[in-house]
Protein backbone atom coordinates (compact mmCIF):
# COMPACT_ATOMS: atom_id res chain seq x y z
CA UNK A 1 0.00 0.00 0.00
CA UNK A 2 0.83 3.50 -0.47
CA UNK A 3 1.55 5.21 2.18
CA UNK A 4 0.23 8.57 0.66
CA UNK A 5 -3.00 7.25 0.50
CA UNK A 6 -3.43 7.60 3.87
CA UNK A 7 -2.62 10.88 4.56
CA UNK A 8 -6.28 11.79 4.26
CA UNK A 9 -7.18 9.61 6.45
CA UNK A 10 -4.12 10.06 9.19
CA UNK A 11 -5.46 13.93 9.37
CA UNK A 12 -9.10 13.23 9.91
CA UNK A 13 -7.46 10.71 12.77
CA UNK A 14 -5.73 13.94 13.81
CA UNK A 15 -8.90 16.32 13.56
CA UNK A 16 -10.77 13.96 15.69
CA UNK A 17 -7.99 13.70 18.52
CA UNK A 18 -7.28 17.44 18.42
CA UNK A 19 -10.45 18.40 18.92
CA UNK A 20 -10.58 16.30 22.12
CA UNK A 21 -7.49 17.44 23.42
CA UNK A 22 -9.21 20.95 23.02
CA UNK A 23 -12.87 20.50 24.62
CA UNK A 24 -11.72 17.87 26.99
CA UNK A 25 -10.80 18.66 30.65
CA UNK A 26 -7.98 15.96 31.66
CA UNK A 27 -9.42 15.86 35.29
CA UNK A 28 -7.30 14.35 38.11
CA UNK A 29 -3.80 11.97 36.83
CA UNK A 30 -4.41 8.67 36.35
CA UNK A 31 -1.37 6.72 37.71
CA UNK A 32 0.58 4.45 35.91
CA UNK A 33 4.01 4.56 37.97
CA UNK A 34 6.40 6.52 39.48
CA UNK A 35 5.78 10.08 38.38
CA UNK A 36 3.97 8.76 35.65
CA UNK A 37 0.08 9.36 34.70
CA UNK A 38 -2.25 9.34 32.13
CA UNK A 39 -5.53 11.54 32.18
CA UNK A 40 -9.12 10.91 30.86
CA UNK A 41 -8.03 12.82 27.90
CA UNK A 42 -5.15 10.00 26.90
CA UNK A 43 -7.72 7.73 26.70
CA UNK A 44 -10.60 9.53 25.50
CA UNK A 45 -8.39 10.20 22.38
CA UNK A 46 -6.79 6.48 22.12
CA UNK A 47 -10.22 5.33 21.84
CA UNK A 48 -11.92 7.36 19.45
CA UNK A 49 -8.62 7.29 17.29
CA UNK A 50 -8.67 3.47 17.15
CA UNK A 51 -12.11 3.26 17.07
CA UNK A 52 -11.92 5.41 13.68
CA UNK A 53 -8.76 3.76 11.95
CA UNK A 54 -10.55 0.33 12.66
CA UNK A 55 -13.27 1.42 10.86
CA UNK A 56 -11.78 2.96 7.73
CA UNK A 57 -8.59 0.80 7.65
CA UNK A 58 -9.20 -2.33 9.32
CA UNK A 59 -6.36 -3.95 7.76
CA UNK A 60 -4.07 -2.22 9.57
CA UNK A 61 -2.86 -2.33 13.13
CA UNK A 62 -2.79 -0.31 15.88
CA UNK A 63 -0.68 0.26 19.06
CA UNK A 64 -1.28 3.00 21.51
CA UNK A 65 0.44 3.95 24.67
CA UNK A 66 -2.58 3.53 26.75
CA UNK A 67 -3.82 0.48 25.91
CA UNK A 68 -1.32 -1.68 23.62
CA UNK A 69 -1.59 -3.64 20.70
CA UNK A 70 -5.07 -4.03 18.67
CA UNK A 71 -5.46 -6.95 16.51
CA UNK A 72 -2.60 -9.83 15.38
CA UNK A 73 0.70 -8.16 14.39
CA UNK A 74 0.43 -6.65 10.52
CA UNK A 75 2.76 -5.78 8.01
CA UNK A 76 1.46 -1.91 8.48
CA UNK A 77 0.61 -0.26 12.04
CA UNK A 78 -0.97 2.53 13.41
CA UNK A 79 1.04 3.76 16.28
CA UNK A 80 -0.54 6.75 18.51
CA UNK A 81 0.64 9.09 21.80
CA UNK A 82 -2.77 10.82 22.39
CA UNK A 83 -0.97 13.48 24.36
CA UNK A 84 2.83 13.56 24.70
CA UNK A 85 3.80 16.11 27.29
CA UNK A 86 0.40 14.53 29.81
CA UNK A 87 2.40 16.28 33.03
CA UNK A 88 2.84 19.46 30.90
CA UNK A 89 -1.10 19.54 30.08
CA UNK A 90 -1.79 18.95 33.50
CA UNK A 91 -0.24 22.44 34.59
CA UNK A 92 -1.31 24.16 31.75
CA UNK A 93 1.51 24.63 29.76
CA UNK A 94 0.79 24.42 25.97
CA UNK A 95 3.42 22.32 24.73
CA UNK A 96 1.80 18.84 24.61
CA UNK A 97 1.31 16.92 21.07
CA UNK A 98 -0.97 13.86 19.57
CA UNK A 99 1.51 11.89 17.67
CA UNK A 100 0.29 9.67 14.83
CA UNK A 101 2.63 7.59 13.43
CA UNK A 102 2.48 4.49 10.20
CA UNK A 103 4.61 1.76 10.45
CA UNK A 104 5.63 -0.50 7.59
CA UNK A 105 7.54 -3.62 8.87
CA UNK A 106 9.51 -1.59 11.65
CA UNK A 107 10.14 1.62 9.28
CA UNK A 108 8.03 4.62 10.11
CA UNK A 109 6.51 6.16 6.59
CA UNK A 110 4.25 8.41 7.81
CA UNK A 111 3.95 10.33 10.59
CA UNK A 112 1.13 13.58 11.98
CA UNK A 113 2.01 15.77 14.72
CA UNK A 114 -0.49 18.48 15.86
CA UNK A 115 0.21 21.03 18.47
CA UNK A 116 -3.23 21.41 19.74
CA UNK A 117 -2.81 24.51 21.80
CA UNK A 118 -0.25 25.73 19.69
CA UNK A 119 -2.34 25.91 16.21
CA UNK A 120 0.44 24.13 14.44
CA UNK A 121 0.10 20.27 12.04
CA UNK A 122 3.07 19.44 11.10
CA UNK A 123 3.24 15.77 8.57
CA UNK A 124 5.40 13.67 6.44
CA UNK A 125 4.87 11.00 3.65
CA UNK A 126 8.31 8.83 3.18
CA UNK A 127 10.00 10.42 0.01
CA UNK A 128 7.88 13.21 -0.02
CA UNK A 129 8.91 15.88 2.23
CA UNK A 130 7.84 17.40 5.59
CA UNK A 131 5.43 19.97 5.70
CA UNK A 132 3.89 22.56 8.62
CA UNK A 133 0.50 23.77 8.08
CA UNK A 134 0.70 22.88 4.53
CA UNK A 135 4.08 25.00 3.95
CA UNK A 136 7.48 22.69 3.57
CA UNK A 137 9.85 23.02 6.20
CA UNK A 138 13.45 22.07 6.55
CA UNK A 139 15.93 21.07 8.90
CA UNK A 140 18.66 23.70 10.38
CA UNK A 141 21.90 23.94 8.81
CA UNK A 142 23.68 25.29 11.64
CA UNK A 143 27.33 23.69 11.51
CA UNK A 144 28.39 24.73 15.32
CA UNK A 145 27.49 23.21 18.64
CA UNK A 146 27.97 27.22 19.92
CA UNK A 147 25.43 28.24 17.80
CA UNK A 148 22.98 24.81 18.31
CA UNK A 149 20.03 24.71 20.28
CA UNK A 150 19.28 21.35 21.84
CA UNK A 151 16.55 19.73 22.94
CA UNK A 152 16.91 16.72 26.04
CA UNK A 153 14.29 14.10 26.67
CA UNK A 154 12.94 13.56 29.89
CA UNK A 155 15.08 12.37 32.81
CA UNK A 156 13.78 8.76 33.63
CA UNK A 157 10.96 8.11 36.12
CA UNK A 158 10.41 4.36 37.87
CA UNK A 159 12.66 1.63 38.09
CA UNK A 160 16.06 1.82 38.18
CA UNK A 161 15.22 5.93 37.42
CA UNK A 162 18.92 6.62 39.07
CA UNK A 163 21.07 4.55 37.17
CA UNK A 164 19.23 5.46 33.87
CA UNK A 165 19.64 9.38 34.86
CA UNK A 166 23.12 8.90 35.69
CA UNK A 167 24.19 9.07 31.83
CA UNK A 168 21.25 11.82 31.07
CA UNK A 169 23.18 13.96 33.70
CA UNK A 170 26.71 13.21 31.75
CA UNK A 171 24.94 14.33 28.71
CA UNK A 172 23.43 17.41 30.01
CA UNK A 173 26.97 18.76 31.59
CA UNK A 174 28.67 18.13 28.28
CA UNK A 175 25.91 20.14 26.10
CA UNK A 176 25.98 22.78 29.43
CA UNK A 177 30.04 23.19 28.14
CA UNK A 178 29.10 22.51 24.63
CA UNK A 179 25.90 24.23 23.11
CA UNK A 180 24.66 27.87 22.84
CA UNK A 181 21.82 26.23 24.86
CA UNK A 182 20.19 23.28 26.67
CA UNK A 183 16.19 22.56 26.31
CA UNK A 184 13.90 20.25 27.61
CA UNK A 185 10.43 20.83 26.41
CA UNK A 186 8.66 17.82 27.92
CA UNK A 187 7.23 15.83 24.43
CA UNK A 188 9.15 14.29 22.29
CA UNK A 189 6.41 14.99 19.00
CA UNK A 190 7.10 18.87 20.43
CA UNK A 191 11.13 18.09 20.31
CA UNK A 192 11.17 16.36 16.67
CA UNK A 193 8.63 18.51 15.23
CA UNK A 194 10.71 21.44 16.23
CA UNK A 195 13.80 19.92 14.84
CA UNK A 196 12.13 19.24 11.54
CA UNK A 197 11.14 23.01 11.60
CA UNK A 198 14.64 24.50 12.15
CA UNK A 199 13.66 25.79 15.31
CA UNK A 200 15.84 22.91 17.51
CA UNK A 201 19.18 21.58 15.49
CA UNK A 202 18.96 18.77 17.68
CA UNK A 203 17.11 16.68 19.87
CA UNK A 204 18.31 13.50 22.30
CA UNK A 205 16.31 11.25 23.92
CA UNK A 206 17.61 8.25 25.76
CA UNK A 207 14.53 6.72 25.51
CA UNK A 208 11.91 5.26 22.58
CA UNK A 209 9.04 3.88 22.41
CA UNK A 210 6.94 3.59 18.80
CA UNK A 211 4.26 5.82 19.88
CA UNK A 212 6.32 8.54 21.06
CA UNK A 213 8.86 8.50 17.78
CA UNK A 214 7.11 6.61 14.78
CA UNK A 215 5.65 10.06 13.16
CA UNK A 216 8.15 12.43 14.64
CA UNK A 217 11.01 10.13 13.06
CA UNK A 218 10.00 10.25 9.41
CA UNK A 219 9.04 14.20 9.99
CA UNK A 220 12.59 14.87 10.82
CA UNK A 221 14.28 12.63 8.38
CA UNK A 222 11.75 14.18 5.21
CA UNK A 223 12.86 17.87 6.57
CA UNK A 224 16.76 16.98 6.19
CA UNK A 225 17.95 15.91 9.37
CA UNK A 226 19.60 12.81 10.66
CA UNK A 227 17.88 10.19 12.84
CA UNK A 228 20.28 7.69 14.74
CA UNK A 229 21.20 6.12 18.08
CA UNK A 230 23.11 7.68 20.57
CA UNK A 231 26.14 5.44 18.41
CA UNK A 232 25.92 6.44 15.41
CA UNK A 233 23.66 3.37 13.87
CA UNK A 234 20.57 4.02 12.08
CA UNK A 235 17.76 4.63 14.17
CA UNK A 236 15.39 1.82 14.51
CA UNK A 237 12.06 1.53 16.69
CA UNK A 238 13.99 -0.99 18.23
CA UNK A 239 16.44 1.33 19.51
CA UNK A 240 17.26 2.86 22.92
CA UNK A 241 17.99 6.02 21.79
CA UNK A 242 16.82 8.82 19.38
CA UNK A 243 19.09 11.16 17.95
CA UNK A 244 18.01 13.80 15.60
CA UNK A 245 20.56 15.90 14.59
CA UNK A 246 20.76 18.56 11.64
CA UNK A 247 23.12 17.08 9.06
CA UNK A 248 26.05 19.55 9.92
CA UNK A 249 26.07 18.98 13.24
CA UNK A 250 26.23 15.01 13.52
CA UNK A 251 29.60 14.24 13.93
CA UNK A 252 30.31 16.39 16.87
CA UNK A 253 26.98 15.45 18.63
CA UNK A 254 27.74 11.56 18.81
CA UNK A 255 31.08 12.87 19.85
CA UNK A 256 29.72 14.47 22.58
CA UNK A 257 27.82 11.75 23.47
CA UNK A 258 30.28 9.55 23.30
CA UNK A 259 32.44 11.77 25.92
CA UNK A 260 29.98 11.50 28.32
CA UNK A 261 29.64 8.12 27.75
CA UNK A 262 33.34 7.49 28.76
CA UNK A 263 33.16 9.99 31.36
CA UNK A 264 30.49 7.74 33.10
CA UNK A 265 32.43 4.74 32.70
CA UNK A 266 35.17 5.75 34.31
CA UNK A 267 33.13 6.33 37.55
CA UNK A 268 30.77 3.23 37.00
CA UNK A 269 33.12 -0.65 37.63
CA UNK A 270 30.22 -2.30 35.41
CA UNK A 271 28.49 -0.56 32.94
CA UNK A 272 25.64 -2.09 31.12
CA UNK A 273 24.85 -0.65 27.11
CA UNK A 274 22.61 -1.21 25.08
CA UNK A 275 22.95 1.34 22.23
């Protein structure tokens, strides 16, 4: 299939879950962990999402954060974050996302951000170029880590929360010394949207899971800039990192990351990676 054919039908997805966002009051957090929650607008929007896609594409599948997998595992999936930045829409602060993301046999090919409270779409078709409220947008070119702007995923929350934050804390010292500044915005689908936009040159994220990163990953690759983990290997959904970099600046980001890898090493006897 296509995947342009189902643009259409990812933005009426989108127009359905942004509205929701909009009208719906999230109510008290819904706990899922350790400083982590959900509200009755994440599920409000996972269900009338998947309720729509099964409808008009039953043939594909469909994994959402809230819920999990629909169906027996396809060739093509739906993957969806109804909001991305929950704690940030919880105290009011705009800069949340619904992340809509197609998945052909582990490669993302088509991906719809909105920015509800923003008034910003941003979407990408595989080989077709990234686009923000219909106008095409493109990567930064900036070529120096004193001129970048970074953005930093969330430190980790839960189990084993302080070993994981150890290297996020190596990371954020070295772009401290490093960048012309440091950013953490609190939604991935904000970060890589962004990115694809110009506005970040690059975004890190020790973390991924195919609902956050499915749709943001082919929006930054169709705007120009490189998506890889934290070693330098193409990014894959089976990953444990996201790194989206404008093209200039790749080699000295993985070098970065790579000194603060070492640095941490030095201090830890064992260290376990996974790259």
């Amino acid at each position: 299939m296509n995947p342009s054919s189902l643009l259409t039908t990812a933005h009426e997805a989108m127009n359905i879950a942004a509205e929701l966002v909009r009208r719906t009051t999230p109510g008290s957090p819904i706990a899922k962990g350790d400083r982590d929650m959900a509200t009755a607008v994440d599920f409000a929007v996972e269900h009338a999402v998947r309720n729509y896609l099964r409808e008009t594409t039953p043939d594909i599948g469909f994994l959402g954060e809230e819920e999990g997998a629909a169906g027996a595992p396809r060739e093509l999936i739906w993957t969806l974050d109804p909001v991305d930045g929950t704690a940030n829409l919880l105290h009011g602060l705009p800069l949340c996302a619904i992340s809509l993301g197609l998945v052909e046999r582990g490669r993302p090919v088509l991906g719809v951000i909105e920015h509800p409270f923003l008034g910003a779409r941003y979407w990408a078709v595989e080989g077709q170029g990234a686009f923000a409220n219909g106008h095409r947008i493109q990567a930064s070119r900036t070529a120096s880590l004193r001129e970048a702007i970074v953005s930093l995923g969330d430190y980790a929350v839960g189990t084993d929360a302080e070993r994981k934050n150890q290297l996020r804390l190596a990371v954020t010292k070295h772009l401290a010394a490093a960048v012309l500044r440091v950013r953490m915005l609190g939604a991935a689908a904000v970060d890589l949207a962004w990115l694809a936009q110009g506005r970040l040159d690059a975004s890190i994220t020790l973390s991924n899971k195919p609902w956050d990163f499915a749709a943001g990953v082919v929006l930054a690759r169709e705007a120009g800039a490189h998506v890889v983990a934290r070693d330098g290997s193409p990014h894959t959904l089976d990953s444990a990192s996201v790194v989206a970099v404008a093209a200039p600046l790749v080699g000295d980001i993985l070098d970065l990351l790579r000194q603060a890898e070492a640095e941490l090493a030095t201090q830890e006897p064992v260290a376990t990676k996974r790259l």
